[in-house]
PDB file of N, CA and C in Angstrom:
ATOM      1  N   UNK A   1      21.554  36.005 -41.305  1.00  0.00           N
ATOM      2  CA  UNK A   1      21.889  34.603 -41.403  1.00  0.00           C
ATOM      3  C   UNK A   1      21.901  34.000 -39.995  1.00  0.00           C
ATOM      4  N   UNK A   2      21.773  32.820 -39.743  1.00  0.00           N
ATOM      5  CA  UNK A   2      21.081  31.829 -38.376  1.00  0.00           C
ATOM      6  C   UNK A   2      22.709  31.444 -38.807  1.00  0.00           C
ATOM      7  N   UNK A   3      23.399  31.594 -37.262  1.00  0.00           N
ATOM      8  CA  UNK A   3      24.698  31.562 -36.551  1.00  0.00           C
ATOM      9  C   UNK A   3      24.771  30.172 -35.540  1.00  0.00           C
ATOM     10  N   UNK A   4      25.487  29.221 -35.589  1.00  0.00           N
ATOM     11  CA  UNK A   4      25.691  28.309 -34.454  1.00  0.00           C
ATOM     12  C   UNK A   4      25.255  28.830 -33.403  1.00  0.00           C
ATOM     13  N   UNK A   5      25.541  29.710 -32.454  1.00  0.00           N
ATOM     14  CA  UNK A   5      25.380  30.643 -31.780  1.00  0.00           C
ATOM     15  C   UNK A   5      23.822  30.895 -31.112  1.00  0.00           C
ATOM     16  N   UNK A   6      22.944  30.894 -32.483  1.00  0.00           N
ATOM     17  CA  UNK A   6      21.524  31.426 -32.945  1.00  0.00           C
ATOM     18  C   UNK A   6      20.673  30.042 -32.587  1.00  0.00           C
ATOM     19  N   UNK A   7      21.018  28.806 -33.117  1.00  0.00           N
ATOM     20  CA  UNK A   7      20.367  27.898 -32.909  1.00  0.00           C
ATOM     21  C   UNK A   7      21.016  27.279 -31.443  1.00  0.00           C
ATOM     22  N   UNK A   8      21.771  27.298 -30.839  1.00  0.00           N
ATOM     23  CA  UNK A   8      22.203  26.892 -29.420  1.00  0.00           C
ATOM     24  C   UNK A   8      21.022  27.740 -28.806  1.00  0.00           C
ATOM     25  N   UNK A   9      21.302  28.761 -28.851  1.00  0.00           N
ATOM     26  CA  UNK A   9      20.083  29.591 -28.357  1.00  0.00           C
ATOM     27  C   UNK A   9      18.519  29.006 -28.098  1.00  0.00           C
ATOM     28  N   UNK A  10      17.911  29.026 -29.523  1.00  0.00           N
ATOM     29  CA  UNK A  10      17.623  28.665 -29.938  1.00  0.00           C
ATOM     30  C   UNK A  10      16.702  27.369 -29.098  1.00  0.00           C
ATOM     31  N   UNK A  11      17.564  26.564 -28.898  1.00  0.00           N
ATOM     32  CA  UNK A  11      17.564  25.338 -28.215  1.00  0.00           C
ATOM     33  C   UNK A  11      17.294  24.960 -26.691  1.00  0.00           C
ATOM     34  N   UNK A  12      18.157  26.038 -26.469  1.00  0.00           N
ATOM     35  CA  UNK A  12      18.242  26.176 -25.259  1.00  0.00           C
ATOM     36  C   UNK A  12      17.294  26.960 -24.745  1.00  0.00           C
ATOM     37  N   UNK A  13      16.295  27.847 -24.980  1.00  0.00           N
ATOM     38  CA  UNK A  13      15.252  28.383 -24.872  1.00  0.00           C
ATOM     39  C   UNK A  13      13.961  27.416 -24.568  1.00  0.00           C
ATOM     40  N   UNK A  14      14.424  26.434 -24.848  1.00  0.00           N
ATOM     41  CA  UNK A  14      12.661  25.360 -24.765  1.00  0.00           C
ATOM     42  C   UNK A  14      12.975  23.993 -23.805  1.00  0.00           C
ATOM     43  N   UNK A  15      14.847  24.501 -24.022  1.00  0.00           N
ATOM     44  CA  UNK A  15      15.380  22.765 -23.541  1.00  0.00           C
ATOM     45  C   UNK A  15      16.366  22.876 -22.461  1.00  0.00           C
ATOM     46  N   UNK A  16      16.278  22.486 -21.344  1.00  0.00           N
ATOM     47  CA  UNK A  16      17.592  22.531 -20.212  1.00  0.00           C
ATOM     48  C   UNK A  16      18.428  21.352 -20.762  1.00  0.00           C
ATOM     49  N   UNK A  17      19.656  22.433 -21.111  1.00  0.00           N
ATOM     50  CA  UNK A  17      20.664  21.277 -21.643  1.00  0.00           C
ATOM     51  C   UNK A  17      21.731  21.646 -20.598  1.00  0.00           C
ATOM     52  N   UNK A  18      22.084  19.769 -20.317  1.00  0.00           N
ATOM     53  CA  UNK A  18      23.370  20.043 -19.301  1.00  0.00           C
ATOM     54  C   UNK A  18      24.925  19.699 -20.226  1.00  0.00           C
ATOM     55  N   UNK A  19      24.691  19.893 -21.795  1.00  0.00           N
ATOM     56  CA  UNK A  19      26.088  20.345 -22.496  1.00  0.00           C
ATOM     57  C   UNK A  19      24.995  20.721 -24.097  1.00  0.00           C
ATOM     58  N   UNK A  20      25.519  21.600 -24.437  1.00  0.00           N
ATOM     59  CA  UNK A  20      25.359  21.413 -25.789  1.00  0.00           C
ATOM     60  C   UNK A  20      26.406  22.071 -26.791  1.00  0.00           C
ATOM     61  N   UNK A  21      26.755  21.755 -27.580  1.00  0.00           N
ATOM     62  CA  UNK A  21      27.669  22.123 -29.047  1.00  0.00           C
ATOM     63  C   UNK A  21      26.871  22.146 -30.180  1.00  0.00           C
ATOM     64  N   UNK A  22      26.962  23.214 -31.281  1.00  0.00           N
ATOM     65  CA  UNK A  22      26.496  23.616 -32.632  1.00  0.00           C
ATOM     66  C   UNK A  22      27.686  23.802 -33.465  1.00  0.00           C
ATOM     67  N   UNK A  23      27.378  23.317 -34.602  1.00  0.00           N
ATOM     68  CA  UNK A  23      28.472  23.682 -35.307  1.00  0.00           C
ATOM     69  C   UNK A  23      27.352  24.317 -36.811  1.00  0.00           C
ATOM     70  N   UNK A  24      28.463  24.821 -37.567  1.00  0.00           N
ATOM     71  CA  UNK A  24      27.057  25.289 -38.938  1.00  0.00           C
ATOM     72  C   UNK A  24      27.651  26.092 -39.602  1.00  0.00           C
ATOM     73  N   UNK A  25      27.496  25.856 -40.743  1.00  0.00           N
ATOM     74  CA  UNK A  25      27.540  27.565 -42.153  1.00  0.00           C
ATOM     75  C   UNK A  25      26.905  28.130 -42.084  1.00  0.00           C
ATOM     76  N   UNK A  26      25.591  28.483 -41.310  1.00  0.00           N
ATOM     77  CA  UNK A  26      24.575  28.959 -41.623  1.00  0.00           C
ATOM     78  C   UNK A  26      23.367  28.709 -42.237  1.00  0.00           C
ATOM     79  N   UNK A  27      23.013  27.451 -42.554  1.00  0.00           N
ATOM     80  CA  UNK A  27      21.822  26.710 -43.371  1.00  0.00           C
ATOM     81  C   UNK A  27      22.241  25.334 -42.998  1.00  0.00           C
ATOM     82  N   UNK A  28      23.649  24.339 -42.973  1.00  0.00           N
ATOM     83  CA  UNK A  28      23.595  23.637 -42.296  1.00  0.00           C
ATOM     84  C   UNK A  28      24.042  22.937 -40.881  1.00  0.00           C
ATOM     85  N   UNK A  29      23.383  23.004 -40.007  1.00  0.00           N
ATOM     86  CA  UNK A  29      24.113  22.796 -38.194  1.00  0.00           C
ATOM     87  C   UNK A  29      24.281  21.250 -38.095  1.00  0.00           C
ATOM     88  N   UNK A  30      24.969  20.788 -37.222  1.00  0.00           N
ATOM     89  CA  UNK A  30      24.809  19.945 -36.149  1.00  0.00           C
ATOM     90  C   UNK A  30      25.606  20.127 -35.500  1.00  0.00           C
ATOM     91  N   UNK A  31      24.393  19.659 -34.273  1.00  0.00           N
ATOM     92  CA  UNK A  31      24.549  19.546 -32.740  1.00  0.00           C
ATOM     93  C   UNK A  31      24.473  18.732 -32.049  1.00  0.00           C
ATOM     94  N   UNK A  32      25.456  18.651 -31.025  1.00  0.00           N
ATOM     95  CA  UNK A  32      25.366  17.670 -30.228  1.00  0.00           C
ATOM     96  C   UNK A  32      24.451  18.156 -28.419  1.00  0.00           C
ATOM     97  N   UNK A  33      23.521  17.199 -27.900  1.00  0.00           N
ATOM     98  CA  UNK A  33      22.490  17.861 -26.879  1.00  0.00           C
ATOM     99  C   UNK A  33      22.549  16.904 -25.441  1.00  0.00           C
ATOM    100  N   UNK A  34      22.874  17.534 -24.684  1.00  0.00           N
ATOM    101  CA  UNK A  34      22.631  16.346 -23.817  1.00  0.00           C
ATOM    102  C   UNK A  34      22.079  17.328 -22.614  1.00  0.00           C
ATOM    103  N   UNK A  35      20.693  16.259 -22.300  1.00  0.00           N
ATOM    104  CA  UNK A  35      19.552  16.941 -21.589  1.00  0.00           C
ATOM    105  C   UNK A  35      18.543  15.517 -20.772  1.00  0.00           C
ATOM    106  N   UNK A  36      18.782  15.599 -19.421  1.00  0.00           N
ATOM    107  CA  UNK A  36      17.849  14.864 -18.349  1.00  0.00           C
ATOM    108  C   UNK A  36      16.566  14.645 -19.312  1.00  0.00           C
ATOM    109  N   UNK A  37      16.073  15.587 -20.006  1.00  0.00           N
ATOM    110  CA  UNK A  37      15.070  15.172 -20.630  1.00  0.00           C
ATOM    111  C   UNK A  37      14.663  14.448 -22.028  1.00  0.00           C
ATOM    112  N   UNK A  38      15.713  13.667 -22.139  1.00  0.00           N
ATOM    113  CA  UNK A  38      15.949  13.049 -23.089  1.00  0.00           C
ATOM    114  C   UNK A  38      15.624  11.077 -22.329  1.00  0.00           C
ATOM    115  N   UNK A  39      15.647  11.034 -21.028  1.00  0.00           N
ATOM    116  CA  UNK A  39      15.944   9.932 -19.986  1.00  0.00           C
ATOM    117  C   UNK A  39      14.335   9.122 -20.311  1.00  0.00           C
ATOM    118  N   UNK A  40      14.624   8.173 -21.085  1.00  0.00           N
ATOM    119  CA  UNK A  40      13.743   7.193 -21.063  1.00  0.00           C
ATOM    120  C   UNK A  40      12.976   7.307 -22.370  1.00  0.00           C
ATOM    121  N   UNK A  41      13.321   7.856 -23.234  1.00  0.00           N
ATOM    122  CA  UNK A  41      13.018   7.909 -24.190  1.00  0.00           C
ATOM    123  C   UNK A  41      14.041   7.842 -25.456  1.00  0.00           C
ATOM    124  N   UNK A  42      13.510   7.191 -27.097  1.00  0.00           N
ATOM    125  CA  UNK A  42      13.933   6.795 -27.878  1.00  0.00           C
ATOM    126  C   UNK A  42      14.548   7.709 -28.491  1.00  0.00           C
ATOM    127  N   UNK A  43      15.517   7.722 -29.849  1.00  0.00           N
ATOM    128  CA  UNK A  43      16.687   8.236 -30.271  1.00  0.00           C
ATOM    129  C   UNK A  43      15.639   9.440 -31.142  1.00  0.00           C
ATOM    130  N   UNK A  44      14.262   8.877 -31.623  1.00  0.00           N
ATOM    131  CA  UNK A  44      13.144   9.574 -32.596  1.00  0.00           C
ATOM    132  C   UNK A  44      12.604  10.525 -31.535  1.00  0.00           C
ATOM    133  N   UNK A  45      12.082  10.408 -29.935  1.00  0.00           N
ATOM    134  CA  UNK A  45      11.387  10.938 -29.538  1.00  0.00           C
ATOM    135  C   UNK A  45      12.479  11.802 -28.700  1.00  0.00           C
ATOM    136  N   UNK A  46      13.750  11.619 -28.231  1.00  0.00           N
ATOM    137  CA  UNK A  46      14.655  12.768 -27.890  1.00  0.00           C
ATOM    138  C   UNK A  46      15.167  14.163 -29.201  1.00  0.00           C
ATOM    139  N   UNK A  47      14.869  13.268 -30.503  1.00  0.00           N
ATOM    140  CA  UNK A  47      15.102  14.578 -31.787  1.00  0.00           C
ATOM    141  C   UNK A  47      13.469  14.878 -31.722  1.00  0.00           C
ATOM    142  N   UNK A  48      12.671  14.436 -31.281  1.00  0.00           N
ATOM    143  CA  UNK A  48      11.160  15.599 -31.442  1.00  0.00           C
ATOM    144  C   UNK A  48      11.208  16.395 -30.008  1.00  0.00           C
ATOM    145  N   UNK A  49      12.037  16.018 -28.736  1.00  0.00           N
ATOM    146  CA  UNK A  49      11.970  16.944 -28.062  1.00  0.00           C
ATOM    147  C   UNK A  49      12.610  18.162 -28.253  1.00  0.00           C
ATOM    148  N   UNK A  50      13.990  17.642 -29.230  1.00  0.00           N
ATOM    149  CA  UNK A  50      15.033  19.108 -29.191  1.00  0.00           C
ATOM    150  C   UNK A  50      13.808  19.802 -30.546  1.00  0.00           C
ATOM    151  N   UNK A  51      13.236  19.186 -31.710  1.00  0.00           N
ATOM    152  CA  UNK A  51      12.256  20.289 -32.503  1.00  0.00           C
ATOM    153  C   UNK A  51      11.216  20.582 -31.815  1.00  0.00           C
ATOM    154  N   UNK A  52      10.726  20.204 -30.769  1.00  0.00           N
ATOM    155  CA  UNK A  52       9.482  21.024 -29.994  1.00  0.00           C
ATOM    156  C   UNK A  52       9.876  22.267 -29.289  1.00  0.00           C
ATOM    157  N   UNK A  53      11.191  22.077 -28.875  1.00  0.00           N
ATOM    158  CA  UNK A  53      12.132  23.379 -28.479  1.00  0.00           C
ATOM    159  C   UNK A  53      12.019  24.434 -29.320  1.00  0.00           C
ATOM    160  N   UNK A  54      12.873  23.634 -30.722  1.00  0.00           N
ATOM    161  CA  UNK A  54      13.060  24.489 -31.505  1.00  0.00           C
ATOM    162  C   UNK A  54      11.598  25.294 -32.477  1.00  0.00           C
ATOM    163  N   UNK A  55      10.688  24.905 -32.234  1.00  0.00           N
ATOM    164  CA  UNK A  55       9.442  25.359 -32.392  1.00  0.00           C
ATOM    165  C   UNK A  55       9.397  26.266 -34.016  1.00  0.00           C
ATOM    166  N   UNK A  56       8.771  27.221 -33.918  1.00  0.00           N
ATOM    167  CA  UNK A  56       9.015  27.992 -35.591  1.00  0.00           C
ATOM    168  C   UNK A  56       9.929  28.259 -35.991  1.00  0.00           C
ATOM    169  N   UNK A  57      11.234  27.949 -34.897  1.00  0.00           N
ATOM    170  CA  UNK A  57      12.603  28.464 -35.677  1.00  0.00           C
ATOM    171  C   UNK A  57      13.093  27.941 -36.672  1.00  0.00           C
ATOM    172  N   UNK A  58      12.269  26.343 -36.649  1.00  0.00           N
ATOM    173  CA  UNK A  58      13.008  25.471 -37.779  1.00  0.00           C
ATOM    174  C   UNK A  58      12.886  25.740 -39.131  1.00  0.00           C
ATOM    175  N   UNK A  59      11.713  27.148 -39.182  1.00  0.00           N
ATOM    176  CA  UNK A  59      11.859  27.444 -40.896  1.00  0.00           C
ATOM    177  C   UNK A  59      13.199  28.367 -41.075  1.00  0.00           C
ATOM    178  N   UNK A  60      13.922  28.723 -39.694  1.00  0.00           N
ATOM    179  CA  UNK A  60      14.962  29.488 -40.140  1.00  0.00           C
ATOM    180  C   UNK A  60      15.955  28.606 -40.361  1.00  0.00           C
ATOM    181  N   UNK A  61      16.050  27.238 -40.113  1.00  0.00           N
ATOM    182  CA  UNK A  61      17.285  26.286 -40.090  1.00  0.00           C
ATOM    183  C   UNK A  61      17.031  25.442 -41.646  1.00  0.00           C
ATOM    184  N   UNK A  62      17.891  25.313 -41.990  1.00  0.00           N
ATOM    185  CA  UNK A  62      17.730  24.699 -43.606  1.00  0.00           C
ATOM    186  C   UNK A  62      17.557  23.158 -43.112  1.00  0.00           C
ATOM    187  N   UNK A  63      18.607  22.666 -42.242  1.00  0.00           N
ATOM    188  CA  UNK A  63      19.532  21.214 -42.354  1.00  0.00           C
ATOM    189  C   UNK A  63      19.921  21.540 -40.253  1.00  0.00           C
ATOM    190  N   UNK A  64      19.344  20.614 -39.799  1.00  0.00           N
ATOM    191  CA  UNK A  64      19.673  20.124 -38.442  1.00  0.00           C
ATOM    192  C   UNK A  64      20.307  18.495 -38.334  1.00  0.00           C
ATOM    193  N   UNK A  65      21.592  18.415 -37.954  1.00  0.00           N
ATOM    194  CA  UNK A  65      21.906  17.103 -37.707  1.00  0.00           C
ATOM    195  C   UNK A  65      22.345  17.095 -36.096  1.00  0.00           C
ATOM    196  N   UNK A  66      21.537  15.801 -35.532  1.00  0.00           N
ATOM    197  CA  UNK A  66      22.070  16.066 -34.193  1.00  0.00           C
ATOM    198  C   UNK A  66      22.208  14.645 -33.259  1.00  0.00           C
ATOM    199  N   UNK A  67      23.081  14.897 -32.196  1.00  0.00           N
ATOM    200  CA  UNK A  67      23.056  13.403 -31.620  1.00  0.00           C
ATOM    201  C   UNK A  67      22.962  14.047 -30.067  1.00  0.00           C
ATOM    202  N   UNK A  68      21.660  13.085 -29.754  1.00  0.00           N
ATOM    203  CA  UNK A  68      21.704  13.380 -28.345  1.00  0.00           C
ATOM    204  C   UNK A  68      21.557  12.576 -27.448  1.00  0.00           C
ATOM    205  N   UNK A  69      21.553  12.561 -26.035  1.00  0.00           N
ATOM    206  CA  UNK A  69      22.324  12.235 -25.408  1.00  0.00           C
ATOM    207  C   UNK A  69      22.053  12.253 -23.724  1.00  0.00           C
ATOM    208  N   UNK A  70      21.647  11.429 -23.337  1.00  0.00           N
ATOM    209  CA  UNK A  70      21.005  11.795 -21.401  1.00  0.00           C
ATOM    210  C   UNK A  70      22.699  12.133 -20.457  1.00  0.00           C
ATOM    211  N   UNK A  71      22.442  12.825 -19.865  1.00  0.00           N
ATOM    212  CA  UNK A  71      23.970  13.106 -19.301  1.00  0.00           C
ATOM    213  C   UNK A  71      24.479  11.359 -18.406  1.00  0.00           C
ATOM    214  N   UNK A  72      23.510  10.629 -18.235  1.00  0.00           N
ATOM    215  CA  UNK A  72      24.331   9.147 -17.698  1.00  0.00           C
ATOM    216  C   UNK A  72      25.121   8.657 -19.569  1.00  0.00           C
ATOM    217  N   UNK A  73      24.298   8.349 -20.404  1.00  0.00           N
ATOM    218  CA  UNK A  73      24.909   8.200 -21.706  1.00  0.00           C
ATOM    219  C   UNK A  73      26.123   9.383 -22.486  1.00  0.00           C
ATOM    220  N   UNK A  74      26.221  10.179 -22.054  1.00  0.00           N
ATOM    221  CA  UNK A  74      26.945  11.543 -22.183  1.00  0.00           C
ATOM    222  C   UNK A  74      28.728  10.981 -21.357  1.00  0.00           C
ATOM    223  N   UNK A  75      28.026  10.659 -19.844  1.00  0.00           N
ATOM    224  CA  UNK A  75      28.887  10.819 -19.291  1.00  0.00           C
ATOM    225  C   UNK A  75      29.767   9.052 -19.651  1.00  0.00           C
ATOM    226  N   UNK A  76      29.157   7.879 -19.806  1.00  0.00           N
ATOM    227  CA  UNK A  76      29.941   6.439 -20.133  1.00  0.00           C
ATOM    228  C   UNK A  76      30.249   6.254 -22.094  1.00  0.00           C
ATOM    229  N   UNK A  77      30.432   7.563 -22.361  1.00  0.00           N
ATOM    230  CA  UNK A  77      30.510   7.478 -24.029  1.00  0.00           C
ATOM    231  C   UNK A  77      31.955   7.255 -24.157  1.00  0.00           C
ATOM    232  N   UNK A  78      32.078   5.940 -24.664  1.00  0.00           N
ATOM    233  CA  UNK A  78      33.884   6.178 -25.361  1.00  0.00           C
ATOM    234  C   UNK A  78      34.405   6.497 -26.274  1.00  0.00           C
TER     235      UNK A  78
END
């Protein structure tokens, strides 16, 4: 079974994240991502960077929910 743990991994393998959190049962996660490479780009094209990361793993993930996040937007969030 794919572990919070598994998909942070996961993630972090394709993506320099300067925070990330997973939460999950095992079929369904969300995560929260915050990554420089998210900077200048839209809310659609920062979730196709974290699945280009996540590459073939996503047939192991049932359900990904995620909010991400450039560390300037990370850091003025109230």
């Amino acid at each position: 079974m794919v572990t919070p743990d598994n998909v942070k991994a996961y993630i972090q393998q394709g993506l320099v994240c300067e925070h990330i959190h997973v939460e999950g049962d095992g079929r369904h996660f969300e995560a929260v991502i915050v990554s420089k490479a998210f900077a200048g780009k839209g809310v659609l094209q920062q979730h196709q960077v974290v699945y280009r990361a996540l590459a073939d793993k996503m047939d192991e993930i049932h359900a990904l929910s995620m909010k991400t996040f450039t560390p300037e937007q990370w850091a003025n969030r109230t």
